[in-house]
N, C-alpha and C. Protein backbone atom coordinates (compact mmCIF):
# COMPACT_ATOMS: atom_id res chain seq x y z
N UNK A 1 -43.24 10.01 -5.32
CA UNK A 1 -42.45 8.98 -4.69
C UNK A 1 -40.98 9.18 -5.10
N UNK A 2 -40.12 8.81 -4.15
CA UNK A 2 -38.78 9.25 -4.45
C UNK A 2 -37.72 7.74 -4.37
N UNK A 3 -36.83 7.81 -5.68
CA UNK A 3 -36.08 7.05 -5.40
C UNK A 3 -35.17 6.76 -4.44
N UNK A 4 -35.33 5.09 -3.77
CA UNK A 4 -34.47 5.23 -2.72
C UNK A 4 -32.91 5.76 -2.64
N UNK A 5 -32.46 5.93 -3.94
CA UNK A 5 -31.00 5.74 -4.06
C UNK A 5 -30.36 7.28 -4.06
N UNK A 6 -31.81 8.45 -4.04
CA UNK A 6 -31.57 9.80 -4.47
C UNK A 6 -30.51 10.68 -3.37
N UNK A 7 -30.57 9.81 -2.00
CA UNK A 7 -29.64 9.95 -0.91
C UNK A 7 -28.54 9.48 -0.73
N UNK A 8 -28.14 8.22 -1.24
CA UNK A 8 -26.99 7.79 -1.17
C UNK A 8 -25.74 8.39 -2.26
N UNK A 9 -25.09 8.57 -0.89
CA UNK A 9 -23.65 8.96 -1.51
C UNK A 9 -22.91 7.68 -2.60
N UNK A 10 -22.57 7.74 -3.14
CA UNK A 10 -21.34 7.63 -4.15
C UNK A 10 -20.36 6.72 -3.05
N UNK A 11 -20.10 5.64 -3.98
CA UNK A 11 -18.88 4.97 -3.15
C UNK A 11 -17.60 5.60 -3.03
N UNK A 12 -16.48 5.50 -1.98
CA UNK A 12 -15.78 6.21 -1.99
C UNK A 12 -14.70 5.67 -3.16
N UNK A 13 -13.54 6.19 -3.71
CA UNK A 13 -12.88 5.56 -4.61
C UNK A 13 -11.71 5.06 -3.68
N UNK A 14 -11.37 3.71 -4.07
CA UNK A 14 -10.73 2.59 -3.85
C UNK A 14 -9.44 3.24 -3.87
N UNK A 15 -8.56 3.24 -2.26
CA UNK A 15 -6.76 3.63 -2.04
C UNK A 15 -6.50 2.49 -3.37
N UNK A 16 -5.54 2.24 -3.58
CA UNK A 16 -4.38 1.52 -4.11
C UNK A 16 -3.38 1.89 -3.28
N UNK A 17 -2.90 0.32 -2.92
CA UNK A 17 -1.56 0.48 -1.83
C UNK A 17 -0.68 -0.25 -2.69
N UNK A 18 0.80 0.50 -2.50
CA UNK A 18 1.92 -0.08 -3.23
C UNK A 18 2.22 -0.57 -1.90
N UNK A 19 3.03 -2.10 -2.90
CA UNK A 19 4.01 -2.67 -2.31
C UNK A 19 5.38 -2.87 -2.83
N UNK A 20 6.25 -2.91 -1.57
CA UNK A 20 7.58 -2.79 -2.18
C UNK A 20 8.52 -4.34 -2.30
N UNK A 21 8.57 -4.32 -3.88
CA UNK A 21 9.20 -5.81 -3.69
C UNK A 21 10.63 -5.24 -4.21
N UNK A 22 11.76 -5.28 -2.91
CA UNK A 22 12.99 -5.02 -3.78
C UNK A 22 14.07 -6.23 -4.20
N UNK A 23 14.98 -6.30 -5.31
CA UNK A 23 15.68 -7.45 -5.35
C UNK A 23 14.64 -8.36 -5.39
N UNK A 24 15.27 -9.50 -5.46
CA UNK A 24 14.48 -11.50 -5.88
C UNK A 24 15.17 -11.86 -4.83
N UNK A 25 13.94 -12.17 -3.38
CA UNK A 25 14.47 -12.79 -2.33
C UNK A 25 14.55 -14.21 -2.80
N UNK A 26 15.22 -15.05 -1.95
CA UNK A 26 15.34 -16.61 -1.98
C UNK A 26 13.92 -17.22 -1.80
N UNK A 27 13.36 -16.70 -1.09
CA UNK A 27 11.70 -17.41 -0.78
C UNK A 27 10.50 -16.44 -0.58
N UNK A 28 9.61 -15.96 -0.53
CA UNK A 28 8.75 -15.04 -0.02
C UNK A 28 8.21 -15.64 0.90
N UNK A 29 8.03 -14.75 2.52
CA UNK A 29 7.84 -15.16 3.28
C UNK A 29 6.31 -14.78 3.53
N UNK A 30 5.31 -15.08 3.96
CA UNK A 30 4.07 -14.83 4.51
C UNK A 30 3.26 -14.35 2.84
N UNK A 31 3.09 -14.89 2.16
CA UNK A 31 2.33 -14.89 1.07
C UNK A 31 1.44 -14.22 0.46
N UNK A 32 0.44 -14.52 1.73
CA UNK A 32 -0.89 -14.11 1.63
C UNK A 32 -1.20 -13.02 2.59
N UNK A 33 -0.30 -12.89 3.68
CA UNK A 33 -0.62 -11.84 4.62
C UNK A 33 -1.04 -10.42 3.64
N UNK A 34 -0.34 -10.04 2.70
CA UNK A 34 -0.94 -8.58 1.94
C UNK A 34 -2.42 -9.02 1.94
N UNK A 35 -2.46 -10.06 0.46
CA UNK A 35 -4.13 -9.93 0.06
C UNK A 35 -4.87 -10.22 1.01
N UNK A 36 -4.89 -11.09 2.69
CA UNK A 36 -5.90 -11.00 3.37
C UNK A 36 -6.30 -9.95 3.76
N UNK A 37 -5.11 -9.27 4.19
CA UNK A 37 -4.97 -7.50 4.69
C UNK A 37 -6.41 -6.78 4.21
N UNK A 38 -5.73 -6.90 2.82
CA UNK A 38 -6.72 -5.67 1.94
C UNK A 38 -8.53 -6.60 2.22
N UNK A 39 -8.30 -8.07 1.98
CA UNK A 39 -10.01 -7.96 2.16
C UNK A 39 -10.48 -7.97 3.01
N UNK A 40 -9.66 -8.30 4.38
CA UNK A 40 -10.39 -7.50 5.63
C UNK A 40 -10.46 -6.07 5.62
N UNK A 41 -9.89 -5.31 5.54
CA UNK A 41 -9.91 -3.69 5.35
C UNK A 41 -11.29 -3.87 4.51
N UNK A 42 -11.21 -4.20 3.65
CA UNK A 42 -12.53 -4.04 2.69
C UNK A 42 -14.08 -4.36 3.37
N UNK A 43 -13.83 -5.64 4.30
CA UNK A 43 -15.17 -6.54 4.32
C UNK A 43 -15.34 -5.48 5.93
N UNK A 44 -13.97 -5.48 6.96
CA UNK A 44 -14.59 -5.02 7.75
C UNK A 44 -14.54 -3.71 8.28
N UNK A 45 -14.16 -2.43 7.15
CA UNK A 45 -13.84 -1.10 7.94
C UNK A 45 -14.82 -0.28 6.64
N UNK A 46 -14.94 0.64 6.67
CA UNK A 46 -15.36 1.94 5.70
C UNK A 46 -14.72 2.18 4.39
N UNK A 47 -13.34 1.77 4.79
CA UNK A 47 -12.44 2.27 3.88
C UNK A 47 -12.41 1.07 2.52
N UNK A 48 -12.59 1.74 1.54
CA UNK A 48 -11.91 0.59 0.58
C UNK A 48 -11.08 0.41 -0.53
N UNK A 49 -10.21 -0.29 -0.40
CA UNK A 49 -9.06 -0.75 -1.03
C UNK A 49 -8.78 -1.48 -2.17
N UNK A 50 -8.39 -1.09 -3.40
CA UNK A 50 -7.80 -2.35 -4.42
C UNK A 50 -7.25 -3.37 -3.75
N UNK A 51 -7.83 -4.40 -4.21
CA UNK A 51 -7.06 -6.28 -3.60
C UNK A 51 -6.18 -6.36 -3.87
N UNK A 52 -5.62 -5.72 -5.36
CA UNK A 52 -4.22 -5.91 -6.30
C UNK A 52 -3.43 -4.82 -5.88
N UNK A 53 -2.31 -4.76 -5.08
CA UNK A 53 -1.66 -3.60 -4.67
C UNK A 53 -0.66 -3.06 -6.30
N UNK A 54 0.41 -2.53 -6.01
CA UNK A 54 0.68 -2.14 -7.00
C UNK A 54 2.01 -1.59 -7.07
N UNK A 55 3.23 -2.89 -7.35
CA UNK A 55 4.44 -2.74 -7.01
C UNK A 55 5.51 -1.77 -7.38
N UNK A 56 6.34 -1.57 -6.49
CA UNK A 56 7.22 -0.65 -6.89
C UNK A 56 8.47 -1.22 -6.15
N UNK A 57 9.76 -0.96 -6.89
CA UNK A 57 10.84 -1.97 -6.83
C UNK A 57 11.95 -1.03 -5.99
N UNK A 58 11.28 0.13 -5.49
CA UNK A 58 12.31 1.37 -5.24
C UNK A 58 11.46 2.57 -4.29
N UNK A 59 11.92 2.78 -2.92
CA UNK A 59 11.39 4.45 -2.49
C UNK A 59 11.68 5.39 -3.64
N UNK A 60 12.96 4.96 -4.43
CA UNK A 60 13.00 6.54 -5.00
C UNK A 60 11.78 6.93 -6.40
N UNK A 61 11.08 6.65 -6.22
CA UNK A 61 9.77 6.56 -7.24
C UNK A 61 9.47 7.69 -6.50
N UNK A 62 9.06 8.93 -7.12
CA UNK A 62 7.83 9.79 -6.48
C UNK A 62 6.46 9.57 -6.25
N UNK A 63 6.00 8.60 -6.86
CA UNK A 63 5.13 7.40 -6.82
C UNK A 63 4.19 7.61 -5.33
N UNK A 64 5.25 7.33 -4.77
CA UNK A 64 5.15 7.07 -3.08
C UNK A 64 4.03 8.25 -2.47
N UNK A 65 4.55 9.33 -3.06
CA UNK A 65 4.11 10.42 -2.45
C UNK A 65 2.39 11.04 -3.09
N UNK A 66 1.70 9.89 -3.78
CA UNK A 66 0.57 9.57 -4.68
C UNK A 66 -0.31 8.54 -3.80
N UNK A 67 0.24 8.20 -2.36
CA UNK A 67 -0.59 6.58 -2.04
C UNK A 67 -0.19 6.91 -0.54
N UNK A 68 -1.32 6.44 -0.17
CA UNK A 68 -0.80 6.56 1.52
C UNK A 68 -0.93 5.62 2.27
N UNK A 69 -0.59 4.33 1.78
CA UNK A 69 -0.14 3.28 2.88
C UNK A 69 0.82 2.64 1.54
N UNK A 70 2.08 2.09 1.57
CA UNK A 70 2.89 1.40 1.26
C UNK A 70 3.18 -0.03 2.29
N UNK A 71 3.20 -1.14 1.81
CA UNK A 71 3.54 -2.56 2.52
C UNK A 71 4.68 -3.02 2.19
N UNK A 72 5.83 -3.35 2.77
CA UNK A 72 6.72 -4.14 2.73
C UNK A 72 6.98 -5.33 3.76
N UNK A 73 7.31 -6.28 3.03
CA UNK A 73 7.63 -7.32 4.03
C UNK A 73 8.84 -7.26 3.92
N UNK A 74 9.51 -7.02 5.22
CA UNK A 74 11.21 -6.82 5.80
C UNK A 74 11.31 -8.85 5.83
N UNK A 75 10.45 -9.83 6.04
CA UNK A 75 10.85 -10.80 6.28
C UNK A 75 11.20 -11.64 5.03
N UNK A 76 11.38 -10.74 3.61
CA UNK A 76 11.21 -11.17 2.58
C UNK A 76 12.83 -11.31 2.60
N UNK A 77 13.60 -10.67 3.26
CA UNK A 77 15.32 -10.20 3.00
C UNK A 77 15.87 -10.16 3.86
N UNK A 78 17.10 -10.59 3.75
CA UNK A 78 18.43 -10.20 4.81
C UNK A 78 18.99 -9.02 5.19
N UNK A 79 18.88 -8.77 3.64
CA UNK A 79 19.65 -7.97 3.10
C UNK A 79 19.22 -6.53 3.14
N UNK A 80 18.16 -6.13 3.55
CA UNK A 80 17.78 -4.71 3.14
C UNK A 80 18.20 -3.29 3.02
N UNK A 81 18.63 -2.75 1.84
CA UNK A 81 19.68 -1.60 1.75
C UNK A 81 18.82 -0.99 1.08
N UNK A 82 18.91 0.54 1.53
CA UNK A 82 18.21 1.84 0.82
C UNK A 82 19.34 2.80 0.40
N UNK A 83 19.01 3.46 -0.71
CA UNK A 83 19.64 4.31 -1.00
C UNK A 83 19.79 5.65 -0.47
N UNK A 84 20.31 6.32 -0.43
CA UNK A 84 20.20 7.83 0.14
C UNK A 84 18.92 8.55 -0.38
N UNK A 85 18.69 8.37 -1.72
CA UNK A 85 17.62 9.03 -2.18
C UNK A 85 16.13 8.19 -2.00
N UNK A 86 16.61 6.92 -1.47
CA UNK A 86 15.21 6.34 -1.03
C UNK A 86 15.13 6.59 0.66
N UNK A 87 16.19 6.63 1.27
CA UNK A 87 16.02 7.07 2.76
C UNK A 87 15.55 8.31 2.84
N UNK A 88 16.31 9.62 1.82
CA UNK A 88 15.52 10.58 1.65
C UNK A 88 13.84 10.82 1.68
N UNK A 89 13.18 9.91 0.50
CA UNK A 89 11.85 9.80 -0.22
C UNK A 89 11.26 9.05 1.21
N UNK A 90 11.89 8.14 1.32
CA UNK A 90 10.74 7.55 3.04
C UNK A 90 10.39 8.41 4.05
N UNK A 91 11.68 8.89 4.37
CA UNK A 91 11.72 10.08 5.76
C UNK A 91 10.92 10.76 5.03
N UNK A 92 10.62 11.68 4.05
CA UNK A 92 9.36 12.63 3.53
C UNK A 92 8.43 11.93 3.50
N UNK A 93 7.88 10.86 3.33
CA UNK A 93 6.80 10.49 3.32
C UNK A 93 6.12 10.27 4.60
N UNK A 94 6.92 9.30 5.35
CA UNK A 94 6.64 9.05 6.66
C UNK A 94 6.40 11.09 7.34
N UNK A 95 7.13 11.71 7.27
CA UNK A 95 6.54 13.16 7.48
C UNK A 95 5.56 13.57 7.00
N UNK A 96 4.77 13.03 6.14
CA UNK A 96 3.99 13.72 5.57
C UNK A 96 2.67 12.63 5.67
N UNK A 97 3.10 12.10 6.28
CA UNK A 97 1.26 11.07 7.49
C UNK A 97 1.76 9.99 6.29
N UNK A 98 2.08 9.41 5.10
CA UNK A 98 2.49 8.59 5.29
C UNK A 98 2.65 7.14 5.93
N UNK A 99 1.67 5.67 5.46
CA UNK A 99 2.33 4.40 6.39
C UNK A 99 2.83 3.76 5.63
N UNK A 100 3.49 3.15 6.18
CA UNK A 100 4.74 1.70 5.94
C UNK A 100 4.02 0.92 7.03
């Protein structure tokens, strides 16, 4: 008799998605939109995801190029300014399959 489990694959290991919190906006807008994100991804696709994303305050982190979905909320700021070396690090990423 054979164990049922002798077929099953191995869970896949869990993305971690960074998010980008830059500067201390005045309010954060949409709160919860990340963590619902991730537990629908979780509850209803294949893929699965850390709940706890995993911030980074800057594109210019090589970081970026370790994770392949990054989240930012643009509605967090007015203000949003990149550096040359983070416009640099995005444009490569986004080339390189890369989401935002």
């Amino acid at each position: 008799m054979t164990d049922k489990g002798d077929n099953v694959a191995p869970p896949p290991s869990a993305q971690t998605v960074l998010r980008l919190v830059q500067g201390r906006p005045a309010r954060r807008q949409y709160p919860r939109a990340l963590p619902t994100l991730l537990q629908k991804i979780n509850k209803r696709t294949t893929m699965h995801v850390e709940e706890q994303p995993r911030l980074i305050s800057s594109f210019e982190t090589s970081d970026i190029f370790k994770h392949p979905f990054i989240y930012v909320n643009f509605a967090d700021r007015d203000d949003w300014t990149l550096s040359d070396k983070e416009q640099s690090n995005l444009r490569k990423y986004l080339e390189r399959g890369g989401f935002l």
